[in-house]
PDB file of N, CA and C in Angstrom:
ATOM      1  N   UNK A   1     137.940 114.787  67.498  1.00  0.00           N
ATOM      2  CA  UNK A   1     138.909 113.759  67.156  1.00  0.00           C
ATOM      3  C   UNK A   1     140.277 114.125  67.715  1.00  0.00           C
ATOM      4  N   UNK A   2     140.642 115.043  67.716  1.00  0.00           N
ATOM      5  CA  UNK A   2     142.153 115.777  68.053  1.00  0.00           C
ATOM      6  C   UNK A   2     142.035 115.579  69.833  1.00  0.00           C
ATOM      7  N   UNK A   3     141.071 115.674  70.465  1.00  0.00           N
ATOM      8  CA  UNK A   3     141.150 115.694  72.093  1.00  0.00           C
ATOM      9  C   UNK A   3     141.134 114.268  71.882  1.00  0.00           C
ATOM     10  N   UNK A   4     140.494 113.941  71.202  1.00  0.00           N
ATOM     11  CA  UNK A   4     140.558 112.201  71.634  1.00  0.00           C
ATOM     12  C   UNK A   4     142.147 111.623  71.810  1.00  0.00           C
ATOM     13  N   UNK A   5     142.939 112.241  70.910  1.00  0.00           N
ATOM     14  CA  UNK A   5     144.452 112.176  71.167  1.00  0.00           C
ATOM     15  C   UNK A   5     145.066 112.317  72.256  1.00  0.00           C
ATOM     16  N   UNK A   6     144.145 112.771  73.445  1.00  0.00           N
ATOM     17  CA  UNK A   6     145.272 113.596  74.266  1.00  0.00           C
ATOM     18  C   UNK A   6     144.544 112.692  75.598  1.00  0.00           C
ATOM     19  N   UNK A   7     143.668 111.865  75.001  1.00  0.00           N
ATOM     20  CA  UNK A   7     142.933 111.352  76.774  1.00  0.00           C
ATOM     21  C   UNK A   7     143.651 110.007  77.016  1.00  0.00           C
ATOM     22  N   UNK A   8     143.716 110.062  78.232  1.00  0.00           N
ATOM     23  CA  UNK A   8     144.530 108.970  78.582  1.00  0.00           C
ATOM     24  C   UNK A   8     143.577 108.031  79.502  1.00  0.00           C
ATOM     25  N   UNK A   9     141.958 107.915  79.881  1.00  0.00           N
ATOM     26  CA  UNK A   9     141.188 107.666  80.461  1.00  0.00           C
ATOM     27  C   UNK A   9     140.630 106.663  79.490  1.00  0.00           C
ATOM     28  N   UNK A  10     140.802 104.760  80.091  1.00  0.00           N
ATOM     29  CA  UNK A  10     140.292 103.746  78.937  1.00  0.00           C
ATOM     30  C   UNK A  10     139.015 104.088  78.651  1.00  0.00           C
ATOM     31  N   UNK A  11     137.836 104.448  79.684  1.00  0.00           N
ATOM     32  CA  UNK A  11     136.947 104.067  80.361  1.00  0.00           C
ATOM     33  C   UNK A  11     136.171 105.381  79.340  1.00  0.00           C
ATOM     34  N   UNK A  12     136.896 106.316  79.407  1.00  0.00           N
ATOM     35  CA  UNK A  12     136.048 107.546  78.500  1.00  0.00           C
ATOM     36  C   UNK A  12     136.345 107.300  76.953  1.00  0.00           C
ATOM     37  N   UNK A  13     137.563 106.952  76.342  1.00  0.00           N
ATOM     38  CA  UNK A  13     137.853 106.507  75.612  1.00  0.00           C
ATOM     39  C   UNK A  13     136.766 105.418  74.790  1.00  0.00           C
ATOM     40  N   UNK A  14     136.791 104.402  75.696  1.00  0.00           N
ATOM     41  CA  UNK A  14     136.025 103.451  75.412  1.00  0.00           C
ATOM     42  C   UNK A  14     134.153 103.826  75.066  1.00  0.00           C
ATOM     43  N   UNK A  15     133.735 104.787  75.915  1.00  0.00           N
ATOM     44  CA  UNK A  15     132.506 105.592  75.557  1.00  0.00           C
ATOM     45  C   UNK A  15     132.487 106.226  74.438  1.00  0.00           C
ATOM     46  N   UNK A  16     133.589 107.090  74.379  1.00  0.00           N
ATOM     47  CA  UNK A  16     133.450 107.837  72.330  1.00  0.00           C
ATOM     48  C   UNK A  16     133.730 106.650  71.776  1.00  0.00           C
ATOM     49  N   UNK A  17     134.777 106.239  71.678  1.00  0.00           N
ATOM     50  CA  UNK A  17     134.494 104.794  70.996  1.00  0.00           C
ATOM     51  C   UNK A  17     133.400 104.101  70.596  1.00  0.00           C
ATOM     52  N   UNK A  18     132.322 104.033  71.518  1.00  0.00           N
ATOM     53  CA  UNK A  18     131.008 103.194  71.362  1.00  0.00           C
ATOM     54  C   UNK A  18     129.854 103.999  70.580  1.00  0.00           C
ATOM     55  N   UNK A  19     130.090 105.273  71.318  1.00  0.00           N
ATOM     56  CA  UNK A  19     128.728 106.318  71.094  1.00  0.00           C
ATOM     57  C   UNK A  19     129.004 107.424  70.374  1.00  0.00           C
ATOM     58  N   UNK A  20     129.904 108.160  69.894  1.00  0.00           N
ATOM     59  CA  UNK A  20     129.946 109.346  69.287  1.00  0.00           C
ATOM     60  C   UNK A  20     129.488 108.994  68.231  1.00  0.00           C
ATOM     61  N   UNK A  21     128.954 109.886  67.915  1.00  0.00           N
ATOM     62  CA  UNK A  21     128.132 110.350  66.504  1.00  0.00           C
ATOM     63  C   UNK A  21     129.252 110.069  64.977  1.00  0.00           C
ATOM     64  N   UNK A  22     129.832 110.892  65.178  1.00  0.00           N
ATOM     65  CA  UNK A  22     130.985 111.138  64.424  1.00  0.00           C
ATOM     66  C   UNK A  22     132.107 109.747  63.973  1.00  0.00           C
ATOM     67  N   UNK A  23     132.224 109.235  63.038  1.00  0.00           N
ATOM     68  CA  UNK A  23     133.214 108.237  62.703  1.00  0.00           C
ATOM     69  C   UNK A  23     134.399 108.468  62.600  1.00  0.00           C
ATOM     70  N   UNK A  24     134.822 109.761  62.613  1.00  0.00           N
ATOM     71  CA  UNK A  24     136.557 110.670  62.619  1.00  0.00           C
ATOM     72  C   UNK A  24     136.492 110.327  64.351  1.00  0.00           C
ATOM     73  N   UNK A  25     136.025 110.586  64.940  1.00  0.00           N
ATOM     74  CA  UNK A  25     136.193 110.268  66.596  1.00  0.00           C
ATOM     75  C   UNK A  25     136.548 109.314  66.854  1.00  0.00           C
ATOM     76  N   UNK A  26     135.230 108.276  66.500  1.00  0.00           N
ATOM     77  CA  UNK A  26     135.183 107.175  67.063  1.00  0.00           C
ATOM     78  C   UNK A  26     136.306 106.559  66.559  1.00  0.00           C
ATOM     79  N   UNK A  27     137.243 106.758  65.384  1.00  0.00           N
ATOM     80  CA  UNK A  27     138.438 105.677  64.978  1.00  0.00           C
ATOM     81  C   UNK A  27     139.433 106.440  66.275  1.00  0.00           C
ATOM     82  N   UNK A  28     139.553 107.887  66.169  1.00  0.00           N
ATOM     83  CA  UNK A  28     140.395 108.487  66.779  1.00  0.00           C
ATOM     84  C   UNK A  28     140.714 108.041  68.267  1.00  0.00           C
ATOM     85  N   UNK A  29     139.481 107.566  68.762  1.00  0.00           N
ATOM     86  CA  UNK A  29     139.483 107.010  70.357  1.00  0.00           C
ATOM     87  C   UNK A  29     140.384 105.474  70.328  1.00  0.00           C
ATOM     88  N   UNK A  30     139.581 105.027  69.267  1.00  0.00           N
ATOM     89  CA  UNK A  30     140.214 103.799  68.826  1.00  0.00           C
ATOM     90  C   UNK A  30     141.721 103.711  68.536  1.00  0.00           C
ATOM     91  N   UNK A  31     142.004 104.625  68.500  1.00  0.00           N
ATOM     92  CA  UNK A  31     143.539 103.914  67.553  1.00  0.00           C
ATOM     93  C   UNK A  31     144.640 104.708  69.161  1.00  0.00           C
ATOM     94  N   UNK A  32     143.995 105.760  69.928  1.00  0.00           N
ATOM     95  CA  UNK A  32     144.814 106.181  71.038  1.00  0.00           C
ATOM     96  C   UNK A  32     144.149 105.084  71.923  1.00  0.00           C
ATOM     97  N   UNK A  33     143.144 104.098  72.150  1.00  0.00           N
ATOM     98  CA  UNK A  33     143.320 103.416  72.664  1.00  0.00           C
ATOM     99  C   UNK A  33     144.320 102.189  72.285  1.00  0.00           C
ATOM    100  N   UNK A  34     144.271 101.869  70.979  1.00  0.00           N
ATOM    101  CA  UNK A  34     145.833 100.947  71.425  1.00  0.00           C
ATOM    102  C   UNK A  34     146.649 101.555  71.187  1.00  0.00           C
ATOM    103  N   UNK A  35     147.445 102.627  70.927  1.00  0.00           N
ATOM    104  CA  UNK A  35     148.338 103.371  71.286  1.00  0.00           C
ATOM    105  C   UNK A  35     148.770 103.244  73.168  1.00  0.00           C
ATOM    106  N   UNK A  36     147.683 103.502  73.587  1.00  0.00           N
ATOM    107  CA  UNK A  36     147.958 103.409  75.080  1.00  0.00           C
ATOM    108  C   UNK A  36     148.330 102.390  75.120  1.00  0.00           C
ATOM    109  N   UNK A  37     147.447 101.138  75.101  1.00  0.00           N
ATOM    110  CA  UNK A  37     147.765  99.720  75.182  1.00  0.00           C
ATOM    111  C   UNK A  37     149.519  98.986  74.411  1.00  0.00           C
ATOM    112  N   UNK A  38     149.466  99.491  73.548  1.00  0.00           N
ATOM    113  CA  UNK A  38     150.643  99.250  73.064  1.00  0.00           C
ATOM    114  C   UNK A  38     151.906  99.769  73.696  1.00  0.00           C
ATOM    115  N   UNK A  39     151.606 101.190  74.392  1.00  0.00           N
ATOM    116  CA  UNK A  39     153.150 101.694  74.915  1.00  0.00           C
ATOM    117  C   UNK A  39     153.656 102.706  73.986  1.00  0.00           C
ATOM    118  N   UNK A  40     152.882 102.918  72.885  1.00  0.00           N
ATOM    119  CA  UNK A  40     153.373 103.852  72.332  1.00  0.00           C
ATOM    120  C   UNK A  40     153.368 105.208  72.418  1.00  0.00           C
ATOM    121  N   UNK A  41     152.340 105.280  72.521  1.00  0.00           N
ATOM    122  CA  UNK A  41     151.979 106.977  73.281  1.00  0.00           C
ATOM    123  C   UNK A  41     152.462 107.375  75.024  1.00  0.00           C
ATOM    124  N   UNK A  42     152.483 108.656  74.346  1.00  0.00           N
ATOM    125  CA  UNK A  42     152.815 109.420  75.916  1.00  0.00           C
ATOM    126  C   UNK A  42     151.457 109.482  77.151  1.00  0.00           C
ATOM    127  N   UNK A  43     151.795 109.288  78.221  1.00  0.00           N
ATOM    128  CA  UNK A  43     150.731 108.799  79.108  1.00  0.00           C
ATOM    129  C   UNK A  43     150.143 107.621  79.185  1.00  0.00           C
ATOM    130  N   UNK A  44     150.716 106.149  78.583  1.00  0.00           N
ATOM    131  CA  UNK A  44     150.626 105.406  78.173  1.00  0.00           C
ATOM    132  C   UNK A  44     150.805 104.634  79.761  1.00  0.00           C
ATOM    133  N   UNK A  45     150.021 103.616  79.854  1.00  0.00           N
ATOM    134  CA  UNK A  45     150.012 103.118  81.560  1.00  0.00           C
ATOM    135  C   UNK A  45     151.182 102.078  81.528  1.00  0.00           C
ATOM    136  N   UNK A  46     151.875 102.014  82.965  1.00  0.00           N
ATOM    137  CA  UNK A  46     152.818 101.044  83.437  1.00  0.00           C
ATOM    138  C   UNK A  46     152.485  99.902  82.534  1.00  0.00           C
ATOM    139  N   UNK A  47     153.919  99.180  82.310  1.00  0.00           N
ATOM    140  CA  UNK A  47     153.600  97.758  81.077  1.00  0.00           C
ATOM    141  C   UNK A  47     152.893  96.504  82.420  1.00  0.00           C
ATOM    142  N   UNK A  48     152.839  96.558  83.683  1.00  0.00           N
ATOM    143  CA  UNK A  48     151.756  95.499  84.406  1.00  0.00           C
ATOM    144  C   UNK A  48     150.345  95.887  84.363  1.00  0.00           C
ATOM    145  N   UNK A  49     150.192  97.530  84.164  1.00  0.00           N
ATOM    146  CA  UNK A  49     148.604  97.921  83.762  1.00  0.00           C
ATOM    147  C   UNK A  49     148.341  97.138  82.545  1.00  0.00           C
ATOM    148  N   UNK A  50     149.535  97.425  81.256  1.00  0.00           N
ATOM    149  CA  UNK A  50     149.218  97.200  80.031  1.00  0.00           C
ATOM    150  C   UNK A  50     148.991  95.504  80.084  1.00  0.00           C
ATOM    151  N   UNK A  51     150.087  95.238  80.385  1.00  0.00           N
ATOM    152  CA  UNK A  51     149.614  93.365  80.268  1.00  0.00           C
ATOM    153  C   UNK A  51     147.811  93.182  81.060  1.00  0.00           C
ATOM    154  N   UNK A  52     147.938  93.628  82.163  1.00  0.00           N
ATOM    155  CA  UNK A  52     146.564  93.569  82.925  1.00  0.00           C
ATOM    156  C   UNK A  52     145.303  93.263  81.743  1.00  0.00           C
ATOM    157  N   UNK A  53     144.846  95.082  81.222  1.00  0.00           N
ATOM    158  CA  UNK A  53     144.542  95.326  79.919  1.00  0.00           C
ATOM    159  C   UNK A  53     144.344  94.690  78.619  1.00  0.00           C
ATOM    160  N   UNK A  54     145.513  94.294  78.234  1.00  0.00           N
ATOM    161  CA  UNK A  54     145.890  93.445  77.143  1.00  0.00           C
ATOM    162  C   UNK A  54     145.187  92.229  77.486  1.00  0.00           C
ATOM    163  N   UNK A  55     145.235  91.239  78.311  1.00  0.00           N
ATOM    164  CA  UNK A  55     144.473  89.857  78.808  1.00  0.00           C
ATOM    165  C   UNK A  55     143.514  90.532  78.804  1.00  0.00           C
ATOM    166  N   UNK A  56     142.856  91.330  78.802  1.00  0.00           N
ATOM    167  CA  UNK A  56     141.439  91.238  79.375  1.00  0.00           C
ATOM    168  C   UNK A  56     140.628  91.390  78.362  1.00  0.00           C
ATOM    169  N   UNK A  57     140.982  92.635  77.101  1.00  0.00           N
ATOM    170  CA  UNK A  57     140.428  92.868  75.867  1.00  0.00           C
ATOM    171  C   UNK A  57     140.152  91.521  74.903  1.00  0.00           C
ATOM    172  N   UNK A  58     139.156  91.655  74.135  1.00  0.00           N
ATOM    173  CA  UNK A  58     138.807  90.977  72.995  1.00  0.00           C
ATOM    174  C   UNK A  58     138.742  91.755  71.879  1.00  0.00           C
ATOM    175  N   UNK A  59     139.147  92.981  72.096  1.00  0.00           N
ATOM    176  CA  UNK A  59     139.268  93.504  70.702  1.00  0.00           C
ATOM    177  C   UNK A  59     140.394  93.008  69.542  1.00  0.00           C
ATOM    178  N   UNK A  60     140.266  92.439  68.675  1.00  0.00           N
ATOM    179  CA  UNK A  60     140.850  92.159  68.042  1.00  0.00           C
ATOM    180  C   UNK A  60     141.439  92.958  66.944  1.00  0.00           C
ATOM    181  N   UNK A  61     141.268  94.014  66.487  1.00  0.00           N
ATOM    182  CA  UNK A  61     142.098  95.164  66.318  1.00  0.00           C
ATOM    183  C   UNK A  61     143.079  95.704  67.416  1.00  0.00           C
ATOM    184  N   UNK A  62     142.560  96.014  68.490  1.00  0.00           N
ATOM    185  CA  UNK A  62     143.705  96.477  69.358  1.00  0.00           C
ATOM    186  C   UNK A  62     144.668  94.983  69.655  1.00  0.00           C
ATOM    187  N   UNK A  63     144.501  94.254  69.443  1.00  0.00           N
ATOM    188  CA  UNK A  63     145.344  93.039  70.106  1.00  0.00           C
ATOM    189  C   UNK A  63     146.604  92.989  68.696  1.00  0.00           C
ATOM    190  N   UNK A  64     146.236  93.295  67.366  1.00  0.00           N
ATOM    191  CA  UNK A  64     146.979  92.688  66.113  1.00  0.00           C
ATOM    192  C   UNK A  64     148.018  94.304  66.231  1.00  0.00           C
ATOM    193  N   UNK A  65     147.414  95.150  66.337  1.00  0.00           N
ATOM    194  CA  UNK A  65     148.151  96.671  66.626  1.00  0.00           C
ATOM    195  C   UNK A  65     149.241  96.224  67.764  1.00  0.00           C
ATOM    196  N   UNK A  66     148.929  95.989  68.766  1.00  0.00           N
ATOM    197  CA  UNK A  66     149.803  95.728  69.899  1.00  0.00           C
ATOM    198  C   UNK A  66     151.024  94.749  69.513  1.00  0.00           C
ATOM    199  N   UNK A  67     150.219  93.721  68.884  1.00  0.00           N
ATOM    200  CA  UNK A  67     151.462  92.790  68.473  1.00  0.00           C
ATOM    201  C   UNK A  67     152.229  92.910  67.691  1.00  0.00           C
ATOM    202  N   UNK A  68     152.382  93.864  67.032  1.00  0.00           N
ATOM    203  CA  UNK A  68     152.846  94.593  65.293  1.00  0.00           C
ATOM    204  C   UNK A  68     153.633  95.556  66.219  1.00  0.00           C
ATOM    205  N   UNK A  69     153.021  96.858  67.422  1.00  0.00           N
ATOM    206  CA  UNK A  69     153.956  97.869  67.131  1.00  0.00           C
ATOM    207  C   UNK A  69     154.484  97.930  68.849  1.00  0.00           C
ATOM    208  N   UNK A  70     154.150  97.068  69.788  1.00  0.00           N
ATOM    209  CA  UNK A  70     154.778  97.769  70.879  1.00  0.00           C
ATOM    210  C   UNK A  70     155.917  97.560  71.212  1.00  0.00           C
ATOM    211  N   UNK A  71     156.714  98.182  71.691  1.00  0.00           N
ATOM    212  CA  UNK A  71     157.950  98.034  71.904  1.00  0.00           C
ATOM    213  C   UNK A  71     158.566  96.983  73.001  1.00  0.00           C
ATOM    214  N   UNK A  72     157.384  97.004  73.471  1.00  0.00           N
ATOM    215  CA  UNK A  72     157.273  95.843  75.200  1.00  0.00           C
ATOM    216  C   UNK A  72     156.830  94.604  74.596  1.00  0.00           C
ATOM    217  N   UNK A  73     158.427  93.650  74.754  1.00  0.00           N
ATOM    218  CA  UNK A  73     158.462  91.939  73.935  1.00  0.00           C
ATOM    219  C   UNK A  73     156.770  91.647  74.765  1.00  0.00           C
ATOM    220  N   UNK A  74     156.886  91.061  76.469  1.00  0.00           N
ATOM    221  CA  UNK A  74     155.812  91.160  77.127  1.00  0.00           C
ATOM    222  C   UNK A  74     154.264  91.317  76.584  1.00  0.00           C
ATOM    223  N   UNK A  75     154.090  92.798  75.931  1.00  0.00           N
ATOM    224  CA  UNK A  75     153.023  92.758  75.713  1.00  0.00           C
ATOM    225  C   UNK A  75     152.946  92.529  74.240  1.00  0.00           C
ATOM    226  N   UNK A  76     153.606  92.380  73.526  1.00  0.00           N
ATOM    227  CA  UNK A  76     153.802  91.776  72.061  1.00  0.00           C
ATOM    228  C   UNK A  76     153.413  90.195  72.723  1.00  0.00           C
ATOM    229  N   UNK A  77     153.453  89.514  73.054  1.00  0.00           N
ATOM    230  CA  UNK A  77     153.180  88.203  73.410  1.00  0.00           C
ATOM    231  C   UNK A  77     151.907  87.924  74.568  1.00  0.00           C
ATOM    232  N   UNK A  78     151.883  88.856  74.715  1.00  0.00           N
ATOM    233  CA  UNK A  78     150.569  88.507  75.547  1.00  0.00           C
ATOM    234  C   UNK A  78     149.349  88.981  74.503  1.00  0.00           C
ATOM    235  N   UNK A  79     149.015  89.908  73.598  1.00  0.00           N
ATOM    236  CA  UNK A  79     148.244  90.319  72.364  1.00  0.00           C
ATOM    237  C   UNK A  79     148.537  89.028  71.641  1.00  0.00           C
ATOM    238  N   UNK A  80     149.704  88.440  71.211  1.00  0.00           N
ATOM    239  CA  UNK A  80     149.793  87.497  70.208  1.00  0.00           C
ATOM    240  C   UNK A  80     148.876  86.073  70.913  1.00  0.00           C
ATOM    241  N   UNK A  81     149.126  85.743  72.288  1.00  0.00           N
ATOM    242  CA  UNK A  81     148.536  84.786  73.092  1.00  0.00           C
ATOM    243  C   UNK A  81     146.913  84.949  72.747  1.00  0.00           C
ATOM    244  N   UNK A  82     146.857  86.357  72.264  1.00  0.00           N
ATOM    245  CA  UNK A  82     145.011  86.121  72.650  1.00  0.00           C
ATOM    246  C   UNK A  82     143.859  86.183  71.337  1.00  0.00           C
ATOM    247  N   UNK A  83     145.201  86.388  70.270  1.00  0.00           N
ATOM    248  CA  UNK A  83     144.904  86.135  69.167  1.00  0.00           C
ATOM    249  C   UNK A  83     144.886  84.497  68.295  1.00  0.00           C
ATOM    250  N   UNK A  84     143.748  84.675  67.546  1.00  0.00           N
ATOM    251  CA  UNK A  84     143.578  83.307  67.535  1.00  0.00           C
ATOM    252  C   UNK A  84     143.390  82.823  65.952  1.00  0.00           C
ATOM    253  N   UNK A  85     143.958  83.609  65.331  1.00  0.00           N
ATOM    254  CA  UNK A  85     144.064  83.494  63.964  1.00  0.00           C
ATOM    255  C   UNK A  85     145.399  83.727  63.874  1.00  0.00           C
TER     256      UNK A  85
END
């Protein structure tokens, strides 16, 4: 859970996310993935990666996180755009 903090890779991220055994992980991948997405974390991708990203997800946890905490108006409105409640 603690390395999961430190990866900055969606794509591996997104694998513990799906498959680890462990439920301390799998939130842990989860929540540094919208951390990334949001802009909040360090190593966090350019805000045209993040908008990119942001449109593309259907996660609807990472989209309500994004719109609540990122600091980038941009991607606060592009998460809010794709939310539908």
């Amino acid at each position: 859970a603690a390395a999961s903090g430190r990866i900055t890779d969606f794509s591996l991220l997104d694998e513990i996310h799906q498959r680890d055994e462990e439920p301390s992980v799998r939130e842990a991948a989860s929540l540094r993935i919208m951390a990334l997405l949001a802009g909040t974390a360090e190593g966090a991708p350019n805000s045209e990666t993040r908008l990119r990203l942001i449109r593309l997800t259907g996660n609807r946890d990472a989209l309500a996180y994004i719109a609540r905490n990122s600091p980038d108006e941009m991607c606060q409105q592009a998460a809010i755009e794709r939310l539908d409640d």
